[in-house]
C-alpha atoms as a PDB file:
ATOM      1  CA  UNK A   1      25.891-191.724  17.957  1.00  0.00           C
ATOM      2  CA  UNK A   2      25.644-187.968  17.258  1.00  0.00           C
ATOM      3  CA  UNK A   3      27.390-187.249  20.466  1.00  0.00           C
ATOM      4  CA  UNK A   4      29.519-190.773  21.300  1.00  0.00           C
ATOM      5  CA  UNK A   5      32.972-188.457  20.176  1.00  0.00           C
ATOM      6  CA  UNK A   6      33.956-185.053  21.794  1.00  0.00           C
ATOM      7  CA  UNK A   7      36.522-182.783  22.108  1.00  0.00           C
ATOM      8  CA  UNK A   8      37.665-181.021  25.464  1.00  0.00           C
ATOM      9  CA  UNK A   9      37.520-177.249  25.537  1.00  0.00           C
ATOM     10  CA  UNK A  10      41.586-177.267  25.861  1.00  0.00           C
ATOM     11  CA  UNK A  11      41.943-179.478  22.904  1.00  0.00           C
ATOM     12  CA  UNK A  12      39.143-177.046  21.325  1.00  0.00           C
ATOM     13  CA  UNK A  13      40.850-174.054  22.313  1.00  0.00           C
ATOM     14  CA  UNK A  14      44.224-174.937  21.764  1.00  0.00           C
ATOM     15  CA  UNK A  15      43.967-176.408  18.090  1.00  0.00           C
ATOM     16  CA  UNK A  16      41.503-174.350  16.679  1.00  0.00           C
ATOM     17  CA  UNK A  17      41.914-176.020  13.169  1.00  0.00           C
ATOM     18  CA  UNK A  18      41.187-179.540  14.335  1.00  0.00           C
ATOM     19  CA  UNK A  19      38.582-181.275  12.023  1.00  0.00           C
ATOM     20  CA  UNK A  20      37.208-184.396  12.819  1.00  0.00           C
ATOM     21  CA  UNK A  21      34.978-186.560  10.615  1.00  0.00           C
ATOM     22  CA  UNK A  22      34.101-189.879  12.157  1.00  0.00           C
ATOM     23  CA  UNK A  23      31.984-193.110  10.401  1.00  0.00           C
ATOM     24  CA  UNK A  24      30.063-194.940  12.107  1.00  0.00           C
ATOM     25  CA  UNK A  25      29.653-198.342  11.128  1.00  0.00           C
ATOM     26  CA  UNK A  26      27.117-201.231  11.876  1.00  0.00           C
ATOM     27  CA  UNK A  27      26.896-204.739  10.305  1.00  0.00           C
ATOM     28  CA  UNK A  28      30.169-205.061   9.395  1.00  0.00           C
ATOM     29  CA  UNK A  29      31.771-208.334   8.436  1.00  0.00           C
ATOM     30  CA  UNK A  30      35.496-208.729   9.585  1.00  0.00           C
ATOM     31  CA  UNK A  31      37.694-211.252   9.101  1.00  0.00           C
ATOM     32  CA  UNK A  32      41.370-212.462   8.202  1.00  0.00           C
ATOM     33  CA  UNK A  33      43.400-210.429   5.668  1.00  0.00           C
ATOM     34  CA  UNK A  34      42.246-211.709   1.624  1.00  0.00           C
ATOM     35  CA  UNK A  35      43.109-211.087  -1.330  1.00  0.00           C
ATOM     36  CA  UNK A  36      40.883-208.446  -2.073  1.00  0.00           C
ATOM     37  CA  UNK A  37      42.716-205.998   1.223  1.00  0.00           C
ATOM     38  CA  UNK A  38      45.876-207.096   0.436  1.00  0.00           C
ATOM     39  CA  UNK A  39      45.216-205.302  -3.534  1.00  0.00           C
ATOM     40  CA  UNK A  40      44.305-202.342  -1.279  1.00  0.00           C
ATOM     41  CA  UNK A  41      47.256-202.790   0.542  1.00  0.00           C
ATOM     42  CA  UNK A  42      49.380-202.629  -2.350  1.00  0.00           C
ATOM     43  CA  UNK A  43      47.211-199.968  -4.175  1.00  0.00           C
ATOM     44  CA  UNK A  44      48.139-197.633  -1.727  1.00  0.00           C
ATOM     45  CA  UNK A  45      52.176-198.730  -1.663  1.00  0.00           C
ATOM     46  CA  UNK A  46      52.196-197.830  -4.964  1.00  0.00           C
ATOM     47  CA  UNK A  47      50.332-194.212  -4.497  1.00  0.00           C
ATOM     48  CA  UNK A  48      52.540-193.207  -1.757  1.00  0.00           C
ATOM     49  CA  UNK A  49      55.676-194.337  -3.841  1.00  0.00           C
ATOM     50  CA  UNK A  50      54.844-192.076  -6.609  1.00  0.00           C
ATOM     51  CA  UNK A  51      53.247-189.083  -4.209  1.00  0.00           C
ATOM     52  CA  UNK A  52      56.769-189.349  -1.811  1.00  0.00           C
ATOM     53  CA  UNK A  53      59.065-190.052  -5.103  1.00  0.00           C
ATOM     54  CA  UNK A  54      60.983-186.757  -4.992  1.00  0.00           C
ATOM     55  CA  UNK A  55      60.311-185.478  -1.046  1.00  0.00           C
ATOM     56  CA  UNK A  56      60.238-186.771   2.282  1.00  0.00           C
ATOM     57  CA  UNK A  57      56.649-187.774   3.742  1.00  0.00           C
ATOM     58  CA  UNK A  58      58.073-185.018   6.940  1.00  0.00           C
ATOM     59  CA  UNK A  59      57.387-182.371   4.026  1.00  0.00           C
ATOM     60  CA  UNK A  60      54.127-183.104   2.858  1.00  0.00           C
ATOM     61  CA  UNK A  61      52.028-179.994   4.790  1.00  0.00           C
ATOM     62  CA  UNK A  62      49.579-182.018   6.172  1.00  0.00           C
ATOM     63  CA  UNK A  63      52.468-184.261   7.735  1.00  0.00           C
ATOM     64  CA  UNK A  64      54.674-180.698   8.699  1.00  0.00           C
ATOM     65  CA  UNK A  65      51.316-179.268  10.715  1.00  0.00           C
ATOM     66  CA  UNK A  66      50.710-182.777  12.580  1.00  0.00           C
ATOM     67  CA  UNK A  67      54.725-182.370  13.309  1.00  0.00           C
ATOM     68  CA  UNK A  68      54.262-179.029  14.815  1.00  0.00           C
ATOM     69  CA  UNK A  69      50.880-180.022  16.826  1.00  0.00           C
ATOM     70  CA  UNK A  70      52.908-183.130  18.682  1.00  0.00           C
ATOM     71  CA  UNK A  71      55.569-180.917  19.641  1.00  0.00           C
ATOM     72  CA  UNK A  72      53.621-178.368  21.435  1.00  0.00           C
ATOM     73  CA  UNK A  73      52.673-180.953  23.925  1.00  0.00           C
ATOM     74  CA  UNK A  74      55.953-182.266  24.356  1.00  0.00           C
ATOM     75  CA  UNK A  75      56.195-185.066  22.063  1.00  0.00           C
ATOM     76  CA  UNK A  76      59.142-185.384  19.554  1.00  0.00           C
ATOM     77  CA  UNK A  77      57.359-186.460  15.854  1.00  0.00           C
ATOM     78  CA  UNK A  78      60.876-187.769  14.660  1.00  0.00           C
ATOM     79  CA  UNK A  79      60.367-190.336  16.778  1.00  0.00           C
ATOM     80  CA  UNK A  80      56.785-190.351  17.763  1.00  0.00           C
ATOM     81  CA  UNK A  81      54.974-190.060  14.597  1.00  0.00           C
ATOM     82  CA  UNK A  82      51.383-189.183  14.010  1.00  0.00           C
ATOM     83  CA  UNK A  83      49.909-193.004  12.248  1.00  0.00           C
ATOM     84  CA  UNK A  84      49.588-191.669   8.368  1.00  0.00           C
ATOM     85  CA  UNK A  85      53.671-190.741   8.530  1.00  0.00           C
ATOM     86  CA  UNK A  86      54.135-193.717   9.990  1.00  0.00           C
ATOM     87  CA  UNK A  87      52.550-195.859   7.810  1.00  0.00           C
ATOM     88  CA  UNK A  88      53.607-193.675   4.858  1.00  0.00           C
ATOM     89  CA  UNK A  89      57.731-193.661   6.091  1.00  0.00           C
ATOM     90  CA  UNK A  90      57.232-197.676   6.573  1.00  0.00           C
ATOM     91  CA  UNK A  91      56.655-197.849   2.688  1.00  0.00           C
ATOM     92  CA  UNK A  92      58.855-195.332   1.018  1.00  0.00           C
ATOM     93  CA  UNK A  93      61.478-196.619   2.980  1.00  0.00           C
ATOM     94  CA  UNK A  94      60.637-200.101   1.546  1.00  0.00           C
ATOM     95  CA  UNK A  95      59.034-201.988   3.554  1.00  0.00           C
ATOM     96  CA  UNK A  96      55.307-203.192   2.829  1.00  0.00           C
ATOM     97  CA  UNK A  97      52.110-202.132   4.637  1.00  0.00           C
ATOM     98  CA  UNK A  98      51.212-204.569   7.678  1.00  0.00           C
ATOM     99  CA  UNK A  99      47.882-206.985   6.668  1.00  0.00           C
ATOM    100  CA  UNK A 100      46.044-207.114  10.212  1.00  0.00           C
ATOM    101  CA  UNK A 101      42.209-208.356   8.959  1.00  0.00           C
ATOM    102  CA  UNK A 102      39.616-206.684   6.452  1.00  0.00           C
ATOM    103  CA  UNK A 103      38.885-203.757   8.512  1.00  0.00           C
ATOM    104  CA  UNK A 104      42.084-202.373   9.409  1.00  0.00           C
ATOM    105  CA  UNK A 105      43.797-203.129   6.065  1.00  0.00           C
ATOM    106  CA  UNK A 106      40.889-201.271   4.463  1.00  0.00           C
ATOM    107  CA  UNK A 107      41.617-198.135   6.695  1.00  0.00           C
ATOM    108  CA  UNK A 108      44.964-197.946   6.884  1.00  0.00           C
ATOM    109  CA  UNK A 109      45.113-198.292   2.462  1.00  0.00           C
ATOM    110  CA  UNK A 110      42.679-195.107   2.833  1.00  0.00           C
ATOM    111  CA  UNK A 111      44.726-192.953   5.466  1.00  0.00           C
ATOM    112  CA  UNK A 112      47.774-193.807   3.207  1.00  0.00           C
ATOM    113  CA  UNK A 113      46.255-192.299  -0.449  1.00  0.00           C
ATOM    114  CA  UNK A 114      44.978-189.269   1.450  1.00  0.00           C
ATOM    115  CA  UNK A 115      47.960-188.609   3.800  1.00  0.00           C
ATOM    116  CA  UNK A 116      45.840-188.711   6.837  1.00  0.00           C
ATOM    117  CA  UNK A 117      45.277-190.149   9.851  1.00  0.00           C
ATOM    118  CA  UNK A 118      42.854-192.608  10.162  1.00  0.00           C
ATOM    119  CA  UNK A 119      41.876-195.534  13.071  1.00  0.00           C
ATOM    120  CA  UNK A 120      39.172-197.644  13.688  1.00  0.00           C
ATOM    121  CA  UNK A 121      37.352-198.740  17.411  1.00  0.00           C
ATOM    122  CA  UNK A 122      35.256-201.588  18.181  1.00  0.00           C
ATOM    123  CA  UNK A 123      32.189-200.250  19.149  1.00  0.00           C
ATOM    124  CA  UNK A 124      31.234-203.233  21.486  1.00  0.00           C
ATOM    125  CA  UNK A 125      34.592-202.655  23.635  1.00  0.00           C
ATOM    126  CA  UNK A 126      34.329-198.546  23.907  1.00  0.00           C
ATOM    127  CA  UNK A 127      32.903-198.010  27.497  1.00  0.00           C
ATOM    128  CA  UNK A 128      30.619-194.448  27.620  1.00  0.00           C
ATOM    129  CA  UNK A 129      31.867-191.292  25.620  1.00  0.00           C
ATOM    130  CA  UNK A 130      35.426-190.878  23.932  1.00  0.00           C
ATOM    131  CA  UNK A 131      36.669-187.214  24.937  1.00  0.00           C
ATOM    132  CA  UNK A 132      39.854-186.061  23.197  1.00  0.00           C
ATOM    133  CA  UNK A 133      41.412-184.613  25.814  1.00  0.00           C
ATOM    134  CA  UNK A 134      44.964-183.465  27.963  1.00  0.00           C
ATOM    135  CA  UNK A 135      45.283-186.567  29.933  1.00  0.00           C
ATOM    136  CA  UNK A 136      46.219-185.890  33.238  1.00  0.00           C
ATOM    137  CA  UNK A 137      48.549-189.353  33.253  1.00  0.00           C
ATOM    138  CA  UNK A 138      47.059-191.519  35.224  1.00  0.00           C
ATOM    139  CA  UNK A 139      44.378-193.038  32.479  1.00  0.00           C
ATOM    140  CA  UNK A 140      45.106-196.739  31.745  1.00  0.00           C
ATOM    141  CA  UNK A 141      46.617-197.348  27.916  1.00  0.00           C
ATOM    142  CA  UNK A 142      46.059-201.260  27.676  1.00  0.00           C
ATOM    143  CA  UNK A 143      48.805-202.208  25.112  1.00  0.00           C
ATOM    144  CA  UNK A 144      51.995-204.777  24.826  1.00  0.00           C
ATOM    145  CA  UNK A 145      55.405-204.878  26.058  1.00  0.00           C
ATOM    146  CA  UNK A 146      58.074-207.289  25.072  1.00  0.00           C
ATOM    147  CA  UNK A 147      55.017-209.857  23.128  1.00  0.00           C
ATOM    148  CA  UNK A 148      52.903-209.597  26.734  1.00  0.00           C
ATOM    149  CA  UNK A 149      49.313-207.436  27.792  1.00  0.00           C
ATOM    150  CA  UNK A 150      50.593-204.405  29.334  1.00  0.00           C
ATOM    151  CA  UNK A 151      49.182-201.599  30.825  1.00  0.00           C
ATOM    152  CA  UNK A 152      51.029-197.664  30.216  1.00  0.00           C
ATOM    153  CA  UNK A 153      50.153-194.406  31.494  1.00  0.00           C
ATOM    154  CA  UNK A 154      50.418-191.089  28.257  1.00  0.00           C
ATOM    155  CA  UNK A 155      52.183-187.977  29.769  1.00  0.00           C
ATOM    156  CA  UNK A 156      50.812-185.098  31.449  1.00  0.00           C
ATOM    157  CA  UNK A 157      49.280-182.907  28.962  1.00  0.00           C
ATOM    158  CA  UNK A 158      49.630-185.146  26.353  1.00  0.00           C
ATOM    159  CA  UNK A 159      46.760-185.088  23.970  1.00  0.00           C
ATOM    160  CA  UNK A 160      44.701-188.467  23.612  1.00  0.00           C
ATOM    161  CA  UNK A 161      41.477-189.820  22.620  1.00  0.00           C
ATOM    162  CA  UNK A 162      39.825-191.510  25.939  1.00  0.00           C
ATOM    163  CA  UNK A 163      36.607-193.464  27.054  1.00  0.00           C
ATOM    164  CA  UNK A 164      35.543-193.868  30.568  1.00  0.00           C
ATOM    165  CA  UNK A 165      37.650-197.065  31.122  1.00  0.00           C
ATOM    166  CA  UNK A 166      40.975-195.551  29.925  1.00  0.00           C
ATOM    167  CA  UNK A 167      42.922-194.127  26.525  1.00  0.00           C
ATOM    168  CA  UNK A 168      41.882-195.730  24.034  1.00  0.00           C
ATOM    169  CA  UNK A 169      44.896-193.685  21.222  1.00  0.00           C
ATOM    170  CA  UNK A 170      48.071-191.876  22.587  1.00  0.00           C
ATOM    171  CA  UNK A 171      49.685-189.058  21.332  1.00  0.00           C
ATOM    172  CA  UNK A 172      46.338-188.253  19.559  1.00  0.00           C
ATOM    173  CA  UNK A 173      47.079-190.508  16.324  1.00  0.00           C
ATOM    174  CA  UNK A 174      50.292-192.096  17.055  1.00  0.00           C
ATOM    175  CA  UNK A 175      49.270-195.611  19.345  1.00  0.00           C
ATOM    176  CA  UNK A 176      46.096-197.337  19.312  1.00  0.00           C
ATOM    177  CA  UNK A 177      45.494-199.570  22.600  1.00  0.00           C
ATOM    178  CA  UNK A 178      44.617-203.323  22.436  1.00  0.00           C
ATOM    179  CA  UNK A 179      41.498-203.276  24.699  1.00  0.00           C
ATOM    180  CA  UNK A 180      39.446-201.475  21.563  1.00  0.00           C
ATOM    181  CA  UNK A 181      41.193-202.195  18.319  1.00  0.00           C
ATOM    182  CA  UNK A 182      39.278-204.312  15.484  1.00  0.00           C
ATOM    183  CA  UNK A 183      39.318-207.811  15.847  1.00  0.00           C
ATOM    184  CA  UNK A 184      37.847-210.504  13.345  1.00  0.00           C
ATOM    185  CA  UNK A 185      34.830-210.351  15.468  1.00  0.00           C
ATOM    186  CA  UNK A 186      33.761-207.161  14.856  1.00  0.00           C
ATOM    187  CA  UNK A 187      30.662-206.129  13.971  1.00  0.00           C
ATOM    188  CA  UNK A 188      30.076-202.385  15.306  1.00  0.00           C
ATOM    189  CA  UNK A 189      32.417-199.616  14.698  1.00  0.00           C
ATOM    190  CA  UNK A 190      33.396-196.369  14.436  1.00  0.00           C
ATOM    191  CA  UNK A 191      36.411-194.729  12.019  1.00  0.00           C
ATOM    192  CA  UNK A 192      38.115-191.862  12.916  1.00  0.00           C
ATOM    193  CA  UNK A 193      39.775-189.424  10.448  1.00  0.00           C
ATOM    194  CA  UNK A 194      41.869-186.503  12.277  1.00  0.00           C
ATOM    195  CA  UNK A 195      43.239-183.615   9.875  1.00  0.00           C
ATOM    196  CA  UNK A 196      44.777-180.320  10.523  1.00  0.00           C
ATOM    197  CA  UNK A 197      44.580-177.139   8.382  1.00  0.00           C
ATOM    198  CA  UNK A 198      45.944-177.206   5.563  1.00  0.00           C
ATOM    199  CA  UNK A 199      43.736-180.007   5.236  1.00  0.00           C
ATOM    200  CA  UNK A 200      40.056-178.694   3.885  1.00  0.00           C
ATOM    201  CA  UNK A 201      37.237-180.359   4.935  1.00  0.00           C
ATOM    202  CA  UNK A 202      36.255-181.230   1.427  1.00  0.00           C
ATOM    203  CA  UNK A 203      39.079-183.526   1.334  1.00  0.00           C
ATOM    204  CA  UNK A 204      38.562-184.737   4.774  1.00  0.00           C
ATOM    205  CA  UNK A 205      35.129-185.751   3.241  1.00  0.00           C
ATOM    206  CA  UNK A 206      36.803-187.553  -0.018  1.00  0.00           C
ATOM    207  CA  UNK A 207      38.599-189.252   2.186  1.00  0.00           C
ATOM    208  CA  UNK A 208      35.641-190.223   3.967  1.00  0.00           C
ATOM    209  CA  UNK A 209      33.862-191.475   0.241  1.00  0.00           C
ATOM    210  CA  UNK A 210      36.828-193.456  -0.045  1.00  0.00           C
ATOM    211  CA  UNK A 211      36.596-195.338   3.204  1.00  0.00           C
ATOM    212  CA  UNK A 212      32.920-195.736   3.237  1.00  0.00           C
ATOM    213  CA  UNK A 213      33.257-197.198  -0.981  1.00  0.00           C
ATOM    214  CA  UNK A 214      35.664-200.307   0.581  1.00  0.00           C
ATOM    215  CA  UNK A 215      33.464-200.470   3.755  1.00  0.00           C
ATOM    216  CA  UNK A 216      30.394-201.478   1.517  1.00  0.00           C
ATOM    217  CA  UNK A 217      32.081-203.881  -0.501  1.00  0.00           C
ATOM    218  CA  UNK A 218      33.966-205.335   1.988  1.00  0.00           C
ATOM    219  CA  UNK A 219      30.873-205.567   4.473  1.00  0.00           C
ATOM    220  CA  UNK A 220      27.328-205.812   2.015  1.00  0.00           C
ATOM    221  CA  UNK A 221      24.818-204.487   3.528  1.00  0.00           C
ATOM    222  CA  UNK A 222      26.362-202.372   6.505  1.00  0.00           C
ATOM    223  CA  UNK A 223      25.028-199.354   7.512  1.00  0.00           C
ATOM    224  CA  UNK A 224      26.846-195.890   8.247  1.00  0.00           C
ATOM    225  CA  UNK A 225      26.634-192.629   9.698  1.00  0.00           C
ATOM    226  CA  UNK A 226      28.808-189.672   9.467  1.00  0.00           C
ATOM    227  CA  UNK A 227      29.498-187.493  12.218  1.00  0.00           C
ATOM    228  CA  UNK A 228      31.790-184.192  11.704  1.00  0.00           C
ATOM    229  CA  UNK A 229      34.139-182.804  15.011  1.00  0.00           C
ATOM    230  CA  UNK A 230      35.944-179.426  15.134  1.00  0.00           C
ATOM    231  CA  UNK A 231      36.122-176.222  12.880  1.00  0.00           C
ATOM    232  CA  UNK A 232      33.655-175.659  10.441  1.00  0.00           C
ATOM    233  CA  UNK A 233      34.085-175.190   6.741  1.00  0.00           C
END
């Protein structure tokens, strides 16, 4: 799996402080939001309530740099937000965090306590390597429309995360598309954590603990692998 996850040289070159660290995750055991996710769910309300108490989540540095990294390719973050400010806005403004199943509760609890970006991909749906990439615009992005399957195109130049078959997240963090996402059913699959300096990759790496802690007790037994992207240190 070593090499399943790249980067382009123009995503390389361009955001030179782009770490990646991804988990790779086999013999998982999905299944409906419980009790135990929605405590997670919750758990992390409560963080980001305290952390956000006093200042807006568009403050927090890590939040400001993915701000400034959307809008040099032409997306606007006010509206378009990276998924941690998304997720973190949703709750401070209050609202609750969304339960979707085990998996993607678990994740999205983690991205929210560490303020940053997180996603996960079904391993069984992900056709040949994932390149982040400028997409050219004419990639597929399988996603819905007005409660129906519908199929989108990013913009030129917009950064994405792609497979062979199509983009699998727009606007680098912002949209995940339905063809890959986590179902109940999944049993293979890899999580994605994208930071920007000021982020250190020591707490890239905590975050990574964190995630990999709920991933065994959520799914005995599984088995991981960590894989690191990007700038070094």
């Amino acid at each position: 799996m070593n090499d399943l996850l790249r980067l382009s040289p123009a995503v390389a070159e361009r955001f030179p402080t782009y770490r990646g660290l991804v988990l790779f995750a086999s013999g998982l055991t999905n299944g409906p939001s419980d009790e135990r996710s929605h405590t997670l769910l919750r758990e992390a309300e409560e963080h980001a309530r305290r952390m956000f108490a006093s200042t807006s989540p568009a403050e927090h540095p890590h939040l400001a740099a993915w701000r400034e990294a959307f809008r040099t390719f032409g997306v606007k973050p006010q509206r378009t937000m990276n998924s941690a400010e998304a997720l973190i806005t949703r709750v401070v403004k209050g609202g609750e965090l969304p339960a979707i199943n085990r998996l993607t509760d678990a994740y999205n609890a983690v991205s929210v306590r560490f303020v940053v970006p997180c996603g996960g991909e079904d391993l069984s749906k992900v056709v040949g390597h994932v390149t982040l990439k400028l997409a050219d615009g004419t990639e597929p992005f399988e996603t819905v429309k007005d409660g129906a399957p519908f199929t989108d195109h990013p913009g030129q130049g917009e950064v994405v995360w792609a497979d062979e078959a199509g983009v699998t997240c727009r606007a680098w963090n912002w949209r995940q598309g339905t063809r890959t996402r986590l179902t109940e059913d999944t049993t293979r699959a890899y999580f994605l954590f994208d930071a920007l300096s000021p982020m250190t990759r020591g707490e890239l790496e905590r975050a990574g603990d964190a995630l990999e802690g709920l991933l065994a007790d959520l799914s005995p037994g599984c088995r991981m692998e960590r894989v690191r992207l990007g700038a070094a240190g």
